[in-house]
N, C-alpha and C. Protein backbone atom coordinates (compact mmCIF):
# COMPACT_ATOMS: atom_id res chain seq x y z
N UNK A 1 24.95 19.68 18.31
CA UNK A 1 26.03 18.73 18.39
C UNK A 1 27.30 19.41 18.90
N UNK A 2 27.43 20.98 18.70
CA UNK A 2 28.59 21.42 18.75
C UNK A 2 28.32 21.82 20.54
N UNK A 3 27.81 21.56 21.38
CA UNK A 3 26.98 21.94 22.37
C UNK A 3 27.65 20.43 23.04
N UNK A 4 27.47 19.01 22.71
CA UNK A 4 27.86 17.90 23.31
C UNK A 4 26.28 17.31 23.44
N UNK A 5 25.35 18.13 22.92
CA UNK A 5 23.68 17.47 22.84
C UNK A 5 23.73 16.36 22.33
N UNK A 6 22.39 15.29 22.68
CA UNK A 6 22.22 13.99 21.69
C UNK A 6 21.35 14.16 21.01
N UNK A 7 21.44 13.95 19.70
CA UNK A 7 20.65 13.91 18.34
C UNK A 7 20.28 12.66 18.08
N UNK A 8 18.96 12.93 18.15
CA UNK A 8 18.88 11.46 17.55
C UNK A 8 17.55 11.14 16.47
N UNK A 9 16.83 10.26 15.97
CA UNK A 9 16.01 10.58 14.89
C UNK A 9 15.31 9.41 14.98
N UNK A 10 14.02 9.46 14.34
CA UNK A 10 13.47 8.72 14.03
C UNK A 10 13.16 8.06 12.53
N UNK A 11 13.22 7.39 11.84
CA UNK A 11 13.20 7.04 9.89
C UNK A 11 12.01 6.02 10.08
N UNK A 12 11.51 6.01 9.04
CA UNK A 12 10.72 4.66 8.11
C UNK A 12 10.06 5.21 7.03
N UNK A 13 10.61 4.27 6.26
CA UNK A 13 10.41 3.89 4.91
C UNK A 13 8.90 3.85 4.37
N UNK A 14 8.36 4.64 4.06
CA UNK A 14 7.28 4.90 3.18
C UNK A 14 6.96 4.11 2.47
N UNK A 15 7.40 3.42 2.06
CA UNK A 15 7.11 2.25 1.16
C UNK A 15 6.54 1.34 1.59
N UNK A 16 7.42 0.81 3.23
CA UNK A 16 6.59 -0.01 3.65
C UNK A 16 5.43 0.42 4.34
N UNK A 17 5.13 1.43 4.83
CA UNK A 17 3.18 1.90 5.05
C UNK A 17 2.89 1.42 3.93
N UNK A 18 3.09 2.09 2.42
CA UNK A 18 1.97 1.64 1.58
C UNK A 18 1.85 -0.19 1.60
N UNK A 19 2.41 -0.80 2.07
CA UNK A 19 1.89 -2.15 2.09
C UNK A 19 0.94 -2.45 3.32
N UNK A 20 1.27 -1.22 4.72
CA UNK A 20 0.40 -1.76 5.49
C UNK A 20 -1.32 -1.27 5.41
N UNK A 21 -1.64 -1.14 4.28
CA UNK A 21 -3.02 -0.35 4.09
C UNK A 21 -3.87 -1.26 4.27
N UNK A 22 -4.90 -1.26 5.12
CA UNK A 22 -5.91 -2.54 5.05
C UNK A 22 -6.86 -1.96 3.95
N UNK A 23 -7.34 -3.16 3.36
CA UNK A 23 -8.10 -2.76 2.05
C UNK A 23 -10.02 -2.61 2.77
N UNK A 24 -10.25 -3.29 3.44
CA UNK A 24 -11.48 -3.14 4.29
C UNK A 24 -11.84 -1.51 4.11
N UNK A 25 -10.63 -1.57 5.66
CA UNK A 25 -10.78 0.21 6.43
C UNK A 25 -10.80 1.07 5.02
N UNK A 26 -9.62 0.87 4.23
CA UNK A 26 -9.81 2.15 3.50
C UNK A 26 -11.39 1.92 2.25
N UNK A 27 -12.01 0.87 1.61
CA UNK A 27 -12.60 1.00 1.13
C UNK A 27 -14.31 1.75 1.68
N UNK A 28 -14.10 1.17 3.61
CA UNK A 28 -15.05 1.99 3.89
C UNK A 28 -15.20 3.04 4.55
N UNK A 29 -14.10 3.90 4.28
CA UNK A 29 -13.90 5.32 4.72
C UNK A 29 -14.06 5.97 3.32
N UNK A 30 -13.78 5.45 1.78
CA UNK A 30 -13.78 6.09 0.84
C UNK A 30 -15.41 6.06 0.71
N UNK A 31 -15.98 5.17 1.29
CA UNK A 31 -17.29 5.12 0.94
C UNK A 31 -18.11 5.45 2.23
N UNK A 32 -17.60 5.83 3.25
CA UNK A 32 -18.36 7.05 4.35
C UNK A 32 -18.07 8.66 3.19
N UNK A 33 -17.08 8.49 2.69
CA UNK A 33 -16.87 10.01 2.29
C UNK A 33 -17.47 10.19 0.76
N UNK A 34 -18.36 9.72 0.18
CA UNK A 34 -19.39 9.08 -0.77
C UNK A 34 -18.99 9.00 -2.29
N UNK A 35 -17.76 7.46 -2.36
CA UNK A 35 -17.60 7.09 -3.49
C UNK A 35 -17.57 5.63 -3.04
N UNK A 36 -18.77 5.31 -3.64
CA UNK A 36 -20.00 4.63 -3.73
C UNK A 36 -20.59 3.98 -5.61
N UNK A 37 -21.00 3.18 -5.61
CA UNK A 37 -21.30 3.02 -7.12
C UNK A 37 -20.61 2.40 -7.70
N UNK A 38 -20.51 2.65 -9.59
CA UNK A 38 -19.67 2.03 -10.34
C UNK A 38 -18.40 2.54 -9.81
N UNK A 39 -17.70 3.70 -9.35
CA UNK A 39 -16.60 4.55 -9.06
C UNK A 39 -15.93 3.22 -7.94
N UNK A 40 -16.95 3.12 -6.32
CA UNK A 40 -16.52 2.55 -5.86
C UNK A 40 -15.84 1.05 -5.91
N UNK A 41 -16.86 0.60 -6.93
CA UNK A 41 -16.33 -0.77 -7.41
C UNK A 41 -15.59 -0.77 -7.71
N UNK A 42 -15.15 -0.02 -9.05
CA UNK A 42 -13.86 0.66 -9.76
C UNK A 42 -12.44 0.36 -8.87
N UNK A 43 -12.38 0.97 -7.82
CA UNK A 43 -11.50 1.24 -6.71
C UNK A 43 -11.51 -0.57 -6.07
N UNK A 44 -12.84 -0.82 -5.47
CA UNK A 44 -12.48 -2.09 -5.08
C UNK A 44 -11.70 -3.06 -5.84
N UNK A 45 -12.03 -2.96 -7.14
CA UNK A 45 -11.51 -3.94 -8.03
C UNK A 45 -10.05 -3.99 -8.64
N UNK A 46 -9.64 -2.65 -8.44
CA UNK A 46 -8.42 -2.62 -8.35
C UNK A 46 -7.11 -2.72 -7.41
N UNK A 47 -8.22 -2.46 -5.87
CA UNK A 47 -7.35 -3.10 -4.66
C UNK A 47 -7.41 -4.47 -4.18
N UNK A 48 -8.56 -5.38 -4.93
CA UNK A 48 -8.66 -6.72 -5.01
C UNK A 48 -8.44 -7.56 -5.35
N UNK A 49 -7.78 -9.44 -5.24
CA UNK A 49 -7.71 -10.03 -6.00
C UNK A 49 -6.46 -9.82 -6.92
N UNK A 50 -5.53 -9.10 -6.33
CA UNK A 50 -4.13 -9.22 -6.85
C UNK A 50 -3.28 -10.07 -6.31
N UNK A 51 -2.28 -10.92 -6.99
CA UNK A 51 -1.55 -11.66 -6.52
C UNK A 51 0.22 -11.09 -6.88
N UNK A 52 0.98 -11.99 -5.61
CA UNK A 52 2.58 -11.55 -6.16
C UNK A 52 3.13 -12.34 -6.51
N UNK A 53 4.41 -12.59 -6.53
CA UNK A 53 5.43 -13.53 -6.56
C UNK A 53 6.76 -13.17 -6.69
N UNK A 54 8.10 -13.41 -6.20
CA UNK A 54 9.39 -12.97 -6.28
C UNK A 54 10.14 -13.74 -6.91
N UNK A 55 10.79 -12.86 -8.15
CA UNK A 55 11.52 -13.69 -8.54
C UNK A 55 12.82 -13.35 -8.35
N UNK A 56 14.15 -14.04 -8.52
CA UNK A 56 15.32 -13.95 -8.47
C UNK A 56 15.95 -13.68 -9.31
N UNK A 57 16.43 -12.46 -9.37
CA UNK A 57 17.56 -12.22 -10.68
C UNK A 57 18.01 -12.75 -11.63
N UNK A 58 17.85 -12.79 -12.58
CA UNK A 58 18.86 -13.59 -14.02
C UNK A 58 18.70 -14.90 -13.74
N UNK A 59 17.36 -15.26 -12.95
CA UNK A 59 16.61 -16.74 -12.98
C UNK A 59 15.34 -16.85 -13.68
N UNK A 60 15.26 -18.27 -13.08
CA UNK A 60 13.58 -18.70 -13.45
C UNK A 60 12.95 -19.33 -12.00
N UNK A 61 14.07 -18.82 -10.88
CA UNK A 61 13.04 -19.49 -9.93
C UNK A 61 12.29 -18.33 -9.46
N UNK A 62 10.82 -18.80 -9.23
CA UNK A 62 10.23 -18.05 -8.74
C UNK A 62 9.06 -18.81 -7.49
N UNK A 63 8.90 -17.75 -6.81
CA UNK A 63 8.39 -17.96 -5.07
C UNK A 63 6.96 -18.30 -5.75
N UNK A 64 5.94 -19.34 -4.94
CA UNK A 64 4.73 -19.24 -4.83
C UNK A 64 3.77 -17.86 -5.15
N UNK A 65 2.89 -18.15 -5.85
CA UNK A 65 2.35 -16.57 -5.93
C UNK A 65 0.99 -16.83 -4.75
N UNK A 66 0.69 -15.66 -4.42
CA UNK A 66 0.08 -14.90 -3.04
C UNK A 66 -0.54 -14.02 -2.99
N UNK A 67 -2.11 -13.96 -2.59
CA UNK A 67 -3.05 -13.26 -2.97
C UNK A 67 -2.33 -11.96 -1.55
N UNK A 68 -2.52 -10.65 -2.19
CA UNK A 68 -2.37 -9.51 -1.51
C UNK A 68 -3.18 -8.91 -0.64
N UNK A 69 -3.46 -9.25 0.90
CA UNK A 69 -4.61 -8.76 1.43
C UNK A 69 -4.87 -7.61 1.80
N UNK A 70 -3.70 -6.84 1.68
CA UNK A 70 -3.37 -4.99 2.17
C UNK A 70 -2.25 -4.88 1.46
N UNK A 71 -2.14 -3.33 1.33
CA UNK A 71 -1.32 -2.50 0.40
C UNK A 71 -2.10 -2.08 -0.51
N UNK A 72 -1.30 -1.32 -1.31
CA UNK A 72 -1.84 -0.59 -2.18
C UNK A 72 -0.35 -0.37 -3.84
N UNK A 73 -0.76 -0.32 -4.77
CA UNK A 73 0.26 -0.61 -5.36
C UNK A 73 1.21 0.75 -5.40
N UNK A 74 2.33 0.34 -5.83
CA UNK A 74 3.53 1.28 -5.50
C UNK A 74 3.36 2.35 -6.32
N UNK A 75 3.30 1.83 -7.64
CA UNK A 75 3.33 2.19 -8.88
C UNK A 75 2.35 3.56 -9.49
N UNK A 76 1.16 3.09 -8.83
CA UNK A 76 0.10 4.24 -8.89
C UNK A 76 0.09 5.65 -8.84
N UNK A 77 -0.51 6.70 -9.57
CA UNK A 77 -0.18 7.90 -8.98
C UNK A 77 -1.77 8.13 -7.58
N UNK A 78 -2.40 6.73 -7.70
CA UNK A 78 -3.57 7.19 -6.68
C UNK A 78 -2.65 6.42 -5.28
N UNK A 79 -1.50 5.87 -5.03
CA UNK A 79 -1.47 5.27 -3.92
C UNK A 79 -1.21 6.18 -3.06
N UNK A 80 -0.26 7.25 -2.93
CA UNK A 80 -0.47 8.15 -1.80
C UNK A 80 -1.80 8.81 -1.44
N UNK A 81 -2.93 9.20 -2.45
CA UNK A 81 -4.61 9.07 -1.82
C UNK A 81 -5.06 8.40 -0.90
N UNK A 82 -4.47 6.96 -1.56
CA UNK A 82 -5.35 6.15 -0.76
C UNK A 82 -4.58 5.50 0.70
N UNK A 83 -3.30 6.22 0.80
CA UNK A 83 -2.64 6.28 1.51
C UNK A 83 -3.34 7.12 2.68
N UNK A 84 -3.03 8.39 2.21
CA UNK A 84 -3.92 9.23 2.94
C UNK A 84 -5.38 8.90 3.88
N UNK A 85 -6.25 8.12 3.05
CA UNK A 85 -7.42 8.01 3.26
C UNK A 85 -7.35 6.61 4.67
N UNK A 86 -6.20 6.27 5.05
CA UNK A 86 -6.32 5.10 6.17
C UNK A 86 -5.78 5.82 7.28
């Protein structure tokens, strides 16, 4: 900068990848790499069949709830794994 160079950068938010995880791809790459079985189910069943909904602050309105077709939850200490694994 002290030169008169342009700096410039690229950002994104990590957070939003973990929502773009397709649940398909990653369940069958975990299961090319052989977790398979009760384990695999395990995993399916916890990236499946979740729903959301938003609510508004110091309300009661709340948005339609909405089945989740990708992502992975935030919260997890397995979501950067399965982050990894797409």
């Amino acid at each position: 900068m002290s030169n008169k160079h342009t700096v410039g950068g690229i950002l994104y938010v990590l957070s939003n990848a973990f929502d773009s995880v397709n649940h398909r791809i990653l369940l069958a790459k975990l299961e090319h790499y052989g977790i398979r079985g009760t384990f695999g189910a395990l995993i399916k069943s916890y990236l499946t069949e979740k729903y959301k909904t938003v609510a508004l602050k110091n309300t009661v309105i709340y948005s339609n709830w909405e089945l989740l077709k990708h992502g992975v939850p935030k919260v997890s200490i397995l979501s950067p794994l399965f982050f990894n694994y797409t």
